[in-house]
PDB file of N, CA and C in Angstrom:
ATOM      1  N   UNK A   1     120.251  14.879 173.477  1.00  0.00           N
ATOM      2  CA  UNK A   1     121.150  15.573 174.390  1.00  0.00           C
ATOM      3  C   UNK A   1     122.488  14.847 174.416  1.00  0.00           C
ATOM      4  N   UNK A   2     123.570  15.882 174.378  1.00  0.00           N
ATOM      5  CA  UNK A   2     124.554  15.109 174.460  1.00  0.00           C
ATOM      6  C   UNK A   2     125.191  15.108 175.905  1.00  0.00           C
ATOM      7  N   UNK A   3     126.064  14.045 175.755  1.00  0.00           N
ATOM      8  CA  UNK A   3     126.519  14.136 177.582  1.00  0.00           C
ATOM      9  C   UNK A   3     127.941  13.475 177.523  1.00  0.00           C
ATOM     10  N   UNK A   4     128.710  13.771 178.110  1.00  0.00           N
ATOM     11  CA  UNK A   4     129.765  13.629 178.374  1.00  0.00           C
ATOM     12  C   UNK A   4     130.352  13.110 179.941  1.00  0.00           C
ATOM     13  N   UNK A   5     131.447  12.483 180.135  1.00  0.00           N
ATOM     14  CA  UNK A   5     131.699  12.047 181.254  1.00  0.00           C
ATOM     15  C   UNK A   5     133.021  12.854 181.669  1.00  0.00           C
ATOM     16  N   UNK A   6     132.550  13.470 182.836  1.00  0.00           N
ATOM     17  CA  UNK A   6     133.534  14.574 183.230  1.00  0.00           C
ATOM     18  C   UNK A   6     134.291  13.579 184.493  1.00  0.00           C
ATOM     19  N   UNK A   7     135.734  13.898 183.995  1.00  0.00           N
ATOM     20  CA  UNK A   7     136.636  13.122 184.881  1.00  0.00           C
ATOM     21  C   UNK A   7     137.451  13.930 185.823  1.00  0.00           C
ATOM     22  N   UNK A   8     137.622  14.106 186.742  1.00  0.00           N
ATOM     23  CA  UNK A   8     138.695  14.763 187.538  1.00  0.00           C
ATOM     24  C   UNK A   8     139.425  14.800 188.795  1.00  0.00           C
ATOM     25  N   UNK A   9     140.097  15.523 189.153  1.00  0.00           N
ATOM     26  CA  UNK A   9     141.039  15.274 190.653  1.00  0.00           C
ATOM     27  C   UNK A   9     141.070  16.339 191.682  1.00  0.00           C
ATOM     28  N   UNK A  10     141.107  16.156 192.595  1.00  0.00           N
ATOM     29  CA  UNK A  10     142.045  17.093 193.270  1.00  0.00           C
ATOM     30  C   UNK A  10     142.920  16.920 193.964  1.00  0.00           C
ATOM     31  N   UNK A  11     143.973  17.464 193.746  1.00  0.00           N
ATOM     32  CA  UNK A  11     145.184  16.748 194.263  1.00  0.00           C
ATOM     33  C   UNK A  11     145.391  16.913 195.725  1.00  0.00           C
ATOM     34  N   UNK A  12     146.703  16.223 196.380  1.00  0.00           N
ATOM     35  CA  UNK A  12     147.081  16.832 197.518  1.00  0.00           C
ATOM     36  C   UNK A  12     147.192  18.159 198.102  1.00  0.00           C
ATOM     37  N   UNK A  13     147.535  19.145 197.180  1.00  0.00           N
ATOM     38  CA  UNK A  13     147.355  20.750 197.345  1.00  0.00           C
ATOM     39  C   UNK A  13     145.614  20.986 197.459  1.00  0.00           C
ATOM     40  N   UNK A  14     144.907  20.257 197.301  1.00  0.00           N
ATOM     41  CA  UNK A  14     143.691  20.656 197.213  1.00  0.00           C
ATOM     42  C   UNK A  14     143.338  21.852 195.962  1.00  0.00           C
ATOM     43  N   UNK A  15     143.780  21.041 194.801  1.00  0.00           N
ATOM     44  CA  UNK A  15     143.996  22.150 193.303  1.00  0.00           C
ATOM     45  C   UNK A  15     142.835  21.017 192.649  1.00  0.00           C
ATOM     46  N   UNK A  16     141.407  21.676 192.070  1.00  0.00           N
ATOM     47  CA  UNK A  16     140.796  20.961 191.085  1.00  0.00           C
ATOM     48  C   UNK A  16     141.759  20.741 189.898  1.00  0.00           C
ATOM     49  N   UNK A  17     141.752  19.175 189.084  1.00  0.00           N
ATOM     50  CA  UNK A  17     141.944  19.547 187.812  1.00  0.00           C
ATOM     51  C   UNK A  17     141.087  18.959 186.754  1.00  0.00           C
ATOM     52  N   UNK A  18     140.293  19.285 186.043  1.00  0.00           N
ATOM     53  CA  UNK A  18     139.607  18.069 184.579  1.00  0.00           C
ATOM     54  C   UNK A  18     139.977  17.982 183.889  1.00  0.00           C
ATOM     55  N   UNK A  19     139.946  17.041 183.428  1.00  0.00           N
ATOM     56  CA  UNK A  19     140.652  15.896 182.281  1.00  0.00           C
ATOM     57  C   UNK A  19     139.974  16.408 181.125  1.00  0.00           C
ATOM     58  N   UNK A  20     140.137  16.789 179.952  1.00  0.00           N
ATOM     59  CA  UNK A  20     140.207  17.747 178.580  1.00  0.00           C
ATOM     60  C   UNK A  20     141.354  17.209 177.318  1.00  0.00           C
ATOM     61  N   UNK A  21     140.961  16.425 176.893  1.00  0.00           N
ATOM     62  CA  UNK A  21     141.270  15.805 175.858  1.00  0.00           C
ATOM     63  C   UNK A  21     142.816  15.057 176.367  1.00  0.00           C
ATOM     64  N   UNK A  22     142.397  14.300 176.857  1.00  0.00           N
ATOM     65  CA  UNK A  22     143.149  13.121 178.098  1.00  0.00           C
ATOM     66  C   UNK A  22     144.047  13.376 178.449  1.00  0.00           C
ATOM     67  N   UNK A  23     144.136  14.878 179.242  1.00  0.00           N
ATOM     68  CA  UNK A  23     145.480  15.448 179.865  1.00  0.00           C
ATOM     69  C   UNK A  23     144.534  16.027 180.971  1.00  0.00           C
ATOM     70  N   UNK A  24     145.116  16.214 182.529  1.00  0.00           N
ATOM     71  CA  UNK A  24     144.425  16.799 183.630  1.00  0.00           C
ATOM     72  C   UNK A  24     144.598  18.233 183.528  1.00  0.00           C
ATOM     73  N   UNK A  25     143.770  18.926 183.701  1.00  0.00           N
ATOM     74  CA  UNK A  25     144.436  20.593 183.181  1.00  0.00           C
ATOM     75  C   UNK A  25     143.385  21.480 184.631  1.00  0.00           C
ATOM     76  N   UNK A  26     144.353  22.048 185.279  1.00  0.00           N
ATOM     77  CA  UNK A  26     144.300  22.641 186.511  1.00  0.00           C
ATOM     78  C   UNK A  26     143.122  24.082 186.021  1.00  0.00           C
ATOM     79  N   UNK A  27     142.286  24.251 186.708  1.00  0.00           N
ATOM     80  CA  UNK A  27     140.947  24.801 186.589  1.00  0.00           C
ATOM     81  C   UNK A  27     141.432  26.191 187.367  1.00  0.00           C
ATOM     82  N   UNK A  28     141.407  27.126 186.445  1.00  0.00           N
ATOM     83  CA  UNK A  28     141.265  28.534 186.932  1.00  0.00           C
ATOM     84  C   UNK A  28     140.124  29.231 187.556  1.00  0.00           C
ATOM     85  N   UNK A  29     140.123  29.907 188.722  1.00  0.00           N
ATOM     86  CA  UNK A  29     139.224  30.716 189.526  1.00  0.00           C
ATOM     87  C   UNK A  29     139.041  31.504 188.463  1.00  0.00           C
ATOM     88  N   UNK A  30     138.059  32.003 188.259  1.00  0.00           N
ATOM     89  CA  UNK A  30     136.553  33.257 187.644  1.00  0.00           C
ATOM     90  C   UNK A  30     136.760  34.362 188.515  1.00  0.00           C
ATOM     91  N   UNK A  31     137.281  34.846 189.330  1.00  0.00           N
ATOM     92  CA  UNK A  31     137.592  35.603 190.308  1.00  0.00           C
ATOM     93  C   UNK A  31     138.695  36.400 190.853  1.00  0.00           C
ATOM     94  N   UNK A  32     140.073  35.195 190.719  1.00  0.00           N
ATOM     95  CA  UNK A  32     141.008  35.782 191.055  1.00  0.00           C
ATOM     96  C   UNK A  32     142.101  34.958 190.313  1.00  0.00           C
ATOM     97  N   UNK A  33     143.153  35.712 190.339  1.00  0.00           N
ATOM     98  CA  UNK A  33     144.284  35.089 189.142  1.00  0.00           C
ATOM     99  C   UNK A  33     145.048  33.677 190.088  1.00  0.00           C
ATOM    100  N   UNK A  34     144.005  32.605 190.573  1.00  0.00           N
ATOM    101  CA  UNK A  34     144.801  31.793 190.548  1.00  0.00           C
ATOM    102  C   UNK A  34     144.124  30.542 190.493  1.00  0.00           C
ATOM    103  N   UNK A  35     144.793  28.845 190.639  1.00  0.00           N
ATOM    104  CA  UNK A  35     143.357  27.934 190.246  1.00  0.00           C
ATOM    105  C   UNK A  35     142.601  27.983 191.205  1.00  0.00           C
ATOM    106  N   UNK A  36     141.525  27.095 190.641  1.00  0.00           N
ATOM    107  CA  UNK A  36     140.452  26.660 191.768  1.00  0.00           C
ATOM    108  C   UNK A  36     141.096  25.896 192.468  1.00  0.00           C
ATOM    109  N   UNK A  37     140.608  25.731 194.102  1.00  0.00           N
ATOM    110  CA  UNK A  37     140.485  24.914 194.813  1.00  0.00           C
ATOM    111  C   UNK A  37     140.245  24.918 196.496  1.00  0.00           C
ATOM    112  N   UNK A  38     140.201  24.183 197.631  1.00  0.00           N
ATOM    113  CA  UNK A  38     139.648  23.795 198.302  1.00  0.00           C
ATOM    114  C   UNK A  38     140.334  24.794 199.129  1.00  0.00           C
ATOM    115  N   UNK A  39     141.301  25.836 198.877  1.00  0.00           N
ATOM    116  CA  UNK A  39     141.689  26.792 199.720  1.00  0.00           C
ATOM    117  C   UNK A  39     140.768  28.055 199.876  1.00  0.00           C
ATOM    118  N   UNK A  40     139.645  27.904 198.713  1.00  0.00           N
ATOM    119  CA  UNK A  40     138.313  28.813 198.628  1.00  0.00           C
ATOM    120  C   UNK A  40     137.538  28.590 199.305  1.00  0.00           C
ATOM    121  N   UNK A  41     136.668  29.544 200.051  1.00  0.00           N
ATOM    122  CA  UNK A  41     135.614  29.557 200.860  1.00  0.00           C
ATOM    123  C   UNK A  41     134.424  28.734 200.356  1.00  0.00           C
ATOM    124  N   UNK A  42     134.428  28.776 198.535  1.00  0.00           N
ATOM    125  CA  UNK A  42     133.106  28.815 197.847  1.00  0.00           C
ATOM    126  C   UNK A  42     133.593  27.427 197.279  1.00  0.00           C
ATOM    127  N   UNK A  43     134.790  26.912 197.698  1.00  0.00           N
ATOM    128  CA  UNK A  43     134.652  25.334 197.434  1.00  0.00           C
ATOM    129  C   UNK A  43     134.402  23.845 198.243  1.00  0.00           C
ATOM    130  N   UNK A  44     133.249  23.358 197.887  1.00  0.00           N
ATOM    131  CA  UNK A  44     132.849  22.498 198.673  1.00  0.00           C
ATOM    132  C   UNK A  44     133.178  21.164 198.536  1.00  0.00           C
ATOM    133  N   UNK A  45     132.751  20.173 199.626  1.00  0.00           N
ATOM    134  CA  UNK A  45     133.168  19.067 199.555  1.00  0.00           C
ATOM    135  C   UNK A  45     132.495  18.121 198.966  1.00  0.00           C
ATOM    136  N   UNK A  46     133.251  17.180 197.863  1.00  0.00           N
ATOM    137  CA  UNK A  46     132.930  16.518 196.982  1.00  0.00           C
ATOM    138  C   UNK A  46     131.932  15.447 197.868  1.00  0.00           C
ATOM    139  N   UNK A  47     130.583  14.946 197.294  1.00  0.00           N
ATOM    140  CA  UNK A  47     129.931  14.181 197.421  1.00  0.00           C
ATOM    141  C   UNK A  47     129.390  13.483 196.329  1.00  0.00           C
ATOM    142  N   UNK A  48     129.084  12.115 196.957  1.00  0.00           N
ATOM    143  CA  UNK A  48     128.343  10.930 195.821  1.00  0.00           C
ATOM    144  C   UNK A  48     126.753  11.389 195.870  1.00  0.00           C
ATOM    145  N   UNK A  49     126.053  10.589 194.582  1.00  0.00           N
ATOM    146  CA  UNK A  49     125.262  11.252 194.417  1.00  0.00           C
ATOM    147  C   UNK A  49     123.920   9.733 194.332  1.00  0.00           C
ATOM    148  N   UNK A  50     124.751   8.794 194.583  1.00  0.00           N
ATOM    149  CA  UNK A  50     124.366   7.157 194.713  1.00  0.00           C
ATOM    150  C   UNK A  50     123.156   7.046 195.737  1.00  0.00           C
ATOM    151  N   UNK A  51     121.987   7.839 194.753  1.00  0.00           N
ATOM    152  CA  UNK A  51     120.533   7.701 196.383  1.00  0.00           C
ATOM    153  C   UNK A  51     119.689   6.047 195.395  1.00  0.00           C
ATOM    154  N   UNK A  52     120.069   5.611 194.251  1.00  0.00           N
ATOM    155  CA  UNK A  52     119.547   5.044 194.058  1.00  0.00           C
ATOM    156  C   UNK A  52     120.063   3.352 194.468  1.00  0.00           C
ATOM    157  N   UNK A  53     119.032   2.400 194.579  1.00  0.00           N
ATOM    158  CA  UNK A  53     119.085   0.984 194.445  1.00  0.00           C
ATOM    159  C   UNK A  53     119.715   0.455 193.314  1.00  0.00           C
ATOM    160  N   UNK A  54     119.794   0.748 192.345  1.00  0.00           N
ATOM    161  CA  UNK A  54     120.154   0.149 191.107  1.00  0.00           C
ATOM    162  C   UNK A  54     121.211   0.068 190.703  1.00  0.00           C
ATOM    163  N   UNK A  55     122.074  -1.324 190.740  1.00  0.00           N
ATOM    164  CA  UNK A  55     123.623  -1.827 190.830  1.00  0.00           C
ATOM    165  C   UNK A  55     123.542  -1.330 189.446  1.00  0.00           C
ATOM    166  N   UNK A  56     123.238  -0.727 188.464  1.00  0.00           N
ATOM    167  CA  UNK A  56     123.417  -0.183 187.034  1.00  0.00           C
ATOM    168  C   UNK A  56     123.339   0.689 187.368  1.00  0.00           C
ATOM    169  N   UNK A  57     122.349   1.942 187.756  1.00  0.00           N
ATOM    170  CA  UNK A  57     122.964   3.174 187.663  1.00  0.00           C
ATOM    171  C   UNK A  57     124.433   3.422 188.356  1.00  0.00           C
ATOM    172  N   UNK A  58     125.374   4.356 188.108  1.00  0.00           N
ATOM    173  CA  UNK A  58     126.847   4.388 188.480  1.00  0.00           C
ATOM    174  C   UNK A  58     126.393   5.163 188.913  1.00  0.00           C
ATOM    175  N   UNK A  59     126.964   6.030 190.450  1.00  0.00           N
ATOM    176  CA  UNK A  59     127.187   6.784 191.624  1.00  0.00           C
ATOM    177  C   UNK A  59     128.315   7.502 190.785  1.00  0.00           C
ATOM    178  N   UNK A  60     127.495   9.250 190.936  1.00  0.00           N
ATOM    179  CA  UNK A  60     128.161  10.264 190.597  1.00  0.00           C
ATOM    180  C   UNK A  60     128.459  11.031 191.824  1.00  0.00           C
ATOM    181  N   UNK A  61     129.863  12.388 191.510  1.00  0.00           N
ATOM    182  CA  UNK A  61     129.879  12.982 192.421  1.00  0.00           C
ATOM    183  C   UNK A  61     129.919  14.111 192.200  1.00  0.00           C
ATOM    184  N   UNK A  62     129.050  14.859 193.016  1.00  0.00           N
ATOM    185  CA  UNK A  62     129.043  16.335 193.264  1.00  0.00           C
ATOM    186  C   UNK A  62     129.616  17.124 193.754  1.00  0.00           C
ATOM    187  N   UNK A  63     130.589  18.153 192.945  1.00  0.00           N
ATOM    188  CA  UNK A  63     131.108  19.148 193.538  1.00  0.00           C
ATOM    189  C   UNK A  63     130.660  20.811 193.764  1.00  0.00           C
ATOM    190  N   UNK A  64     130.385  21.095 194.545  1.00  0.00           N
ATOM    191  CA  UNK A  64     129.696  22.949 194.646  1.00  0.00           C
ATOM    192  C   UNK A  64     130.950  23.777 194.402  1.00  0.00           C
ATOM    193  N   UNK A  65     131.482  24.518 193.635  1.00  0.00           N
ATOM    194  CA  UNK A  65     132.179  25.670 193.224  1.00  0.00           C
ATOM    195  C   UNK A  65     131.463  26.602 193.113  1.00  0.00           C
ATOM    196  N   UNK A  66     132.064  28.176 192.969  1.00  0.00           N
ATOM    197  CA  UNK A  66     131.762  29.276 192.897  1.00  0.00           C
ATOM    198  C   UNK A  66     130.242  29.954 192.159  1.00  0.00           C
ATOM    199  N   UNK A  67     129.748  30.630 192.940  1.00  0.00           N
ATOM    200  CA  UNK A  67     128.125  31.342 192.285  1.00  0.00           C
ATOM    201  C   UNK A  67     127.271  30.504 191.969  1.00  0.00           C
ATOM    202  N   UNK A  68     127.213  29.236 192.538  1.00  0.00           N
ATOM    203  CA  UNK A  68     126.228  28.109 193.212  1.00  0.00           C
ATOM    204  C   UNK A  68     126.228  27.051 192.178  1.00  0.00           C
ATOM    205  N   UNK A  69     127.504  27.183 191.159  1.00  0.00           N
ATOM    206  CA  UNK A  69     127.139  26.301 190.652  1.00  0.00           C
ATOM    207  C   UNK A  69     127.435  24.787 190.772  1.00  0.00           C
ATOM    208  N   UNK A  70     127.687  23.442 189.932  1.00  0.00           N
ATOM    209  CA  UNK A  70     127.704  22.066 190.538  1.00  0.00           C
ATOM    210  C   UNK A  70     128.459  21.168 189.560  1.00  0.00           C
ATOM    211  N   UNK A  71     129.560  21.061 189.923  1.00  0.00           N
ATOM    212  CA  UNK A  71     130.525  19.917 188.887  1.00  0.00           C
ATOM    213  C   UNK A  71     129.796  18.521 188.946  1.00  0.00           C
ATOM    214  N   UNK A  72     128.680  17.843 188.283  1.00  0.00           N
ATOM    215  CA  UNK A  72     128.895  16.592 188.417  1.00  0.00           C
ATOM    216  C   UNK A  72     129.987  15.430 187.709  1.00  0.00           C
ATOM    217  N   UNK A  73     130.875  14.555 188.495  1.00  0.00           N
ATOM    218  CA  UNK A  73     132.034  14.029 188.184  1.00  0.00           C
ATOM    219  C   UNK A  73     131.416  12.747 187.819  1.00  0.00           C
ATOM    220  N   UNK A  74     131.632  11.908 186.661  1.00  0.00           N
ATOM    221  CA  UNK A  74     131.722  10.414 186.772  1.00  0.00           C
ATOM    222  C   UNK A  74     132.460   9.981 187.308  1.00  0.00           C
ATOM    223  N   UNK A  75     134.108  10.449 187.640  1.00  0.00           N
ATOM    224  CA  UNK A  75     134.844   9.835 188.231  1.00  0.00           C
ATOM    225  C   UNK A  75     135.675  11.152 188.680  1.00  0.00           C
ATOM    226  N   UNK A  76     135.837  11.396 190.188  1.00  0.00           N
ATOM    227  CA  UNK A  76     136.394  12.554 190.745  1.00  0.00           C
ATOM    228  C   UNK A  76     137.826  11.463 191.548  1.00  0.00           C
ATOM    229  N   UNK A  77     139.038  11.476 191.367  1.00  0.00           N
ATOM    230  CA  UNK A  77     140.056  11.024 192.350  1.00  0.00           C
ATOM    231  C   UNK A  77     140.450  12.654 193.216  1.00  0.00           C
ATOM    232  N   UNK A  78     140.127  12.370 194.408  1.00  0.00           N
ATOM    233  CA  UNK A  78     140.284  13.199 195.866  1.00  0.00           C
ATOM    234  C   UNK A  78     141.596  12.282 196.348  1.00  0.00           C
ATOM    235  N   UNK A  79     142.562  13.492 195.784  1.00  0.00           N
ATOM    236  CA  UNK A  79     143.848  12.693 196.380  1.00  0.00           C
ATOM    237  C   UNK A  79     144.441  13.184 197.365  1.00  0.00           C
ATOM    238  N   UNK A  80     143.778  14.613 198.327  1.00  0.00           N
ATOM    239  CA  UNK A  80     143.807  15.118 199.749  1.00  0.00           C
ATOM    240  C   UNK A  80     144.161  13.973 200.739  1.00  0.00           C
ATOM    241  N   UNK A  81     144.629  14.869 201.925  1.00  0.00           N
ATOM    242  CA  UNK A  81     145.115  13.408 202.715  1.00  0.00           C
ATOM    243  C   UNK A  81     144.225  14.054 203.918  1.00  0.00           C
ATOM    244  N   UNK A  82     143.437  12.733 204.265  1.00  0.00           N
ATOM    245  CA  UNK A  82     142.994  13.466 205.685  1.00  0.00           C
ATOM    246  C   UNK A  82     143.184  13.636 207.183  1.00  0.00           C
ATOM    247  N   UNK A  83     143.291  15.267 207.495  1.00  0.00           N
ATOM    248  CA  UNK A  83     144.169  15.270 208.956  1.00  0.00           C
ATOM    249  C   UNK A  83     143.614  14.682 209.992  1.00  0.00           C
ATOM    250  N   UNK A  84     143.003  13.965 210.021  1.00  0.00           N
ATOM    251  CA  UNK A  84     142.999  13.131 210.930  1.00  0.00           C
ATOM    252  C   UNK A  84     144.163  12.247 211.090  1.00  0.00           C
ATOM    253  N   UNK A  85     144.970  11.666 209.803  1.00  0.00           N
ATOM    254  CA  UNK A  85     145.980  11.501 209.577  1.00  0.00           C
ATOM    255  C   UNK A  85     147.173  11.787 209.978  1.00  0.00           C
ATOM    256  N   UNK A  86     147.305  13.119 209.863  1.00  0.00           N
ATOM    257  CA  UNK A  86     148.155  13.414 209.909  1.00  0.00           C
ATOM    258  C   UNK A  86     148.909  13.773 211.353  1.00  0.00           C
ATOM    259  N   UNK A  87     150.150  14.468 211.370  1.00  0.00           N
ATOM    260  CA  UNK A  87     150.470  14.604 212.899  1.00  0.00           C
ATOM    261  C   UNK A  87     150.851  15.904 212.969  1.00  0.00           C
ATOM    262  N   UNK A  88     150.734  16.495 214.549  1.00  0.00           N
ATOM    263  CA  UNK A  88     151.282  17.732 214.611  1.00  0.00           C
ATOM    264  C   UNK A  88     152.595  17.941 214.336  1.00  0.00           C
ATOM    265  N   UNK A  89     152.909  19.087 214.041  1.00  0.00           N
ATOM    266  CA  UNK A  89     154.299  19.585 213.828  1.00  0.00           C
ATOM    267  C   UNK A  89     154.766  18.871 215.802  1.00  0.00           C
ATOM    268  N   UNK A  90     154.163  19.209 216.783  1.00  0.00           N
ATOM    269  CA  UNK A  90     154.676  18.822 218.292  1.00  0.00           C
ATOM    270  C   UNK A  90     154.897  17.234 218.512  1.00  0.00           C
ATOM    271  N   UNK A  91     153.909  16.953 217.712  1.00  0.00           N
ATOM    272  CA  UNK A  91     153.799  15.070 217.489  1.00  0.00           C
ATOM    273  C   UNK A  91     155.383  14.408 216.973  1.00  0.00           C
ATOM    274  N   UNK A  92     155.627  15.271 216.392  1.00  0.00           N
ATOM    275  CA  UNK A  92     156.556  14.299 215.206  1.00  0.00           C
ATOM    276  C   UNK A  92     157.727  15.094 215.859  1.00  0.00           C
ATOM    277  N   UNK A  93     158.015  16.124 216.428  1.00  0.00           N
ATOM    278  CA  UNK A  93     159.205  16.402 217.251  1.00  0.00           C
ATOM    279  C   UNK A  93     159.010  15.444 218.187  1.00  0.00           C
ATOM    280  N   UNK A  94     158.266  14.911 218.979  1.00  0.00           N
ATOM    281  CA  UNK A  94     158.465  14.439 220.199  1.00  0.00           C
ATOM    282  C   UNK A  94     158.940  12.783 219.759  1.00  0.00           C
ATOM    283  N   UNK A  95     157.704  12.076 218.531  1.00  0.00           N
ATOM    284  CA  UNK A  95     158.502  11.372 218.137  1.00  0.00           C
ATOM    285  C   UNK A  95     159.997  10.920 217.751  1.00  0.00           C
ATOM    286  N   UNK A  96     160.347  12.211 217.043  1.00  0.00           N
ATOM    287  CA  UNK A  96     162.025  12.457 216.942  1.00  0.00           C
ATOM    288  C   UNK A  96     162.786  11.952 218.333  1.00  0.00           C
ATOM    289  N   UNK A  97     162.358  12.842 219.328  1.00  0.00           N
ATOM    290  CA  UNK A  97     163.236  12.863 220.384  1.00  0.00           C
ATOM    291  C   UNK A  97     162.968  11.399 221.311  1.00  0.00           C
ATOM    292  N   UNK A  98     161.618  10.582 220.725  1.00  0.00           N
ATOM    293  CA  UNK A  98     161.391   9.395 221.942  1.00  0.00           C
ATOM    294  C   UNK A  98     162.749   8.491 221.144  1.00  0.00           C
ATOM    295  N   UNK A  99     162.596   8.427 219.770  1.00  0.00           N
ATOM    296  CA  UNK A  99     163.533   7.394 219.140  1.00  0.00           C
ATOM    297  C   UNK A  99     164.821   7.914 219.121  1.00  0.00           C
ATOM    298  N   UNK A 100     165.343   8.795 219.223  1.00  0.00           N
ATOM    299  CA  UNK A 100     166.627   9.553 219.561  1.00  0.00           C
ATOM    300  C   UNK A 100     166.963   8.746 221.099  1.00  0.00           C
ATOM    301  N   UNK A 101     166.139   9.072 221.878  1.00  0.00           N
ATOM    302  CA  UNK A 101     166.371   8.661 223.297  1.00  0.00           C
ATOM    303  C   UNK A 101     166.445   7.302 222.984  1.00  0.00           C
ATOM    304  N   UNK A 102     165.727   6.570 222.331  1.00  0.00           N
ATOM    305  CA  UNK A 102     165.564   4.742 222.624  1.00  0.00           C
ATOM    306  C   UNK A 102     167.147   4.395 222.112  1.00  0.00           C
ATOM    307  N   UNK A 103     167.602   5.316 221.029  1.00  0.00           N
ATOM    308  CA  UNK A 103     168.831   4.703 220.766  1.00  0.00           C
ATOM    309  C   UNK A 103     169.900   5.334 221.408  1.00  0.00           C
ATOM    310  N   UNK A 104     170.288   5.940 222.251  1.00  0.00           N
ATOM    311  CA  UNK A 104     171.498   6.018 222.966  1.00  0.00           C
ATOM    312  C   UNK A 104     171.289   5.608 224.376  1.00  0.00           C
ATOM    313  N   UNK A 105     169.840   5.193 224.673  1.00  0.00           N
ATOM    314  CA  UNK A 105     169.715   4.265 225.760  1.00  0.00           C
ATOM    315  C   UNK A 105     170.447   2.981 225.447  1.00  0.00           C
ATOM    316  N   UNK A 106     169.935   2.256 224.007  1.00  0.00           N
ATOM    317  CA  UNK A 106     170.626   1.230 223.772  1.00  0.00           C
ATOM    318  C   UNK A 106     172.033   0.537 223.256  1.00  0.00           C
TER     319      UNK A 106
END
């Protein structure tokens, strides 16, 4: 059997891409004319696959895409940012206006 080591990303847009003869190349939906990615209902969240003890076997990760099927990644970079992170659009106005205020106080 042959096997191969599937490499890939998803970027900040939440756009799959795999790596195909050592260039990242953005993965088209089966469905609709545009790529895959995490803006789909039928795309799930990447998980490791590391149930074993053994500092030799390498921890793969699993991705669920469309009509049940399962990307396993040797190496997936998830370059999403997570909103927990991030701030509200109300957050970062108010920030604006606290440091606006601190400097014509001072």
């Amino acid at each position: 059997m042959i096997t191969r080591e599937l490499v890939g990303k998803i970027n900040v847009n939440g756009r799959l891409f795999i790596e195909r003869k050592g260039a990242m190349k953005p993965q088209e939906c089966n469905y609709r004319e545009r790529t895959c990615g995490d803006f789909c209902p039928h795309f799930g969240e990447p998980r490791s696959t590391d149930n074993s003890k053994d500092p030799e076997d390498d921890a793969k990760t699993e991705l669920f895409i469309c009509g049940g099927s399962v990307l396993i990644f040797n190496n997936l970079d998830d370059q999403r940012r997570d909103p927990a992170d991030e701030l509200h659009p109300y957050q970062i106005i108010k920030e604006h206006y606290d440091r606006k205020n601190d400097y014509e106080r001072s």
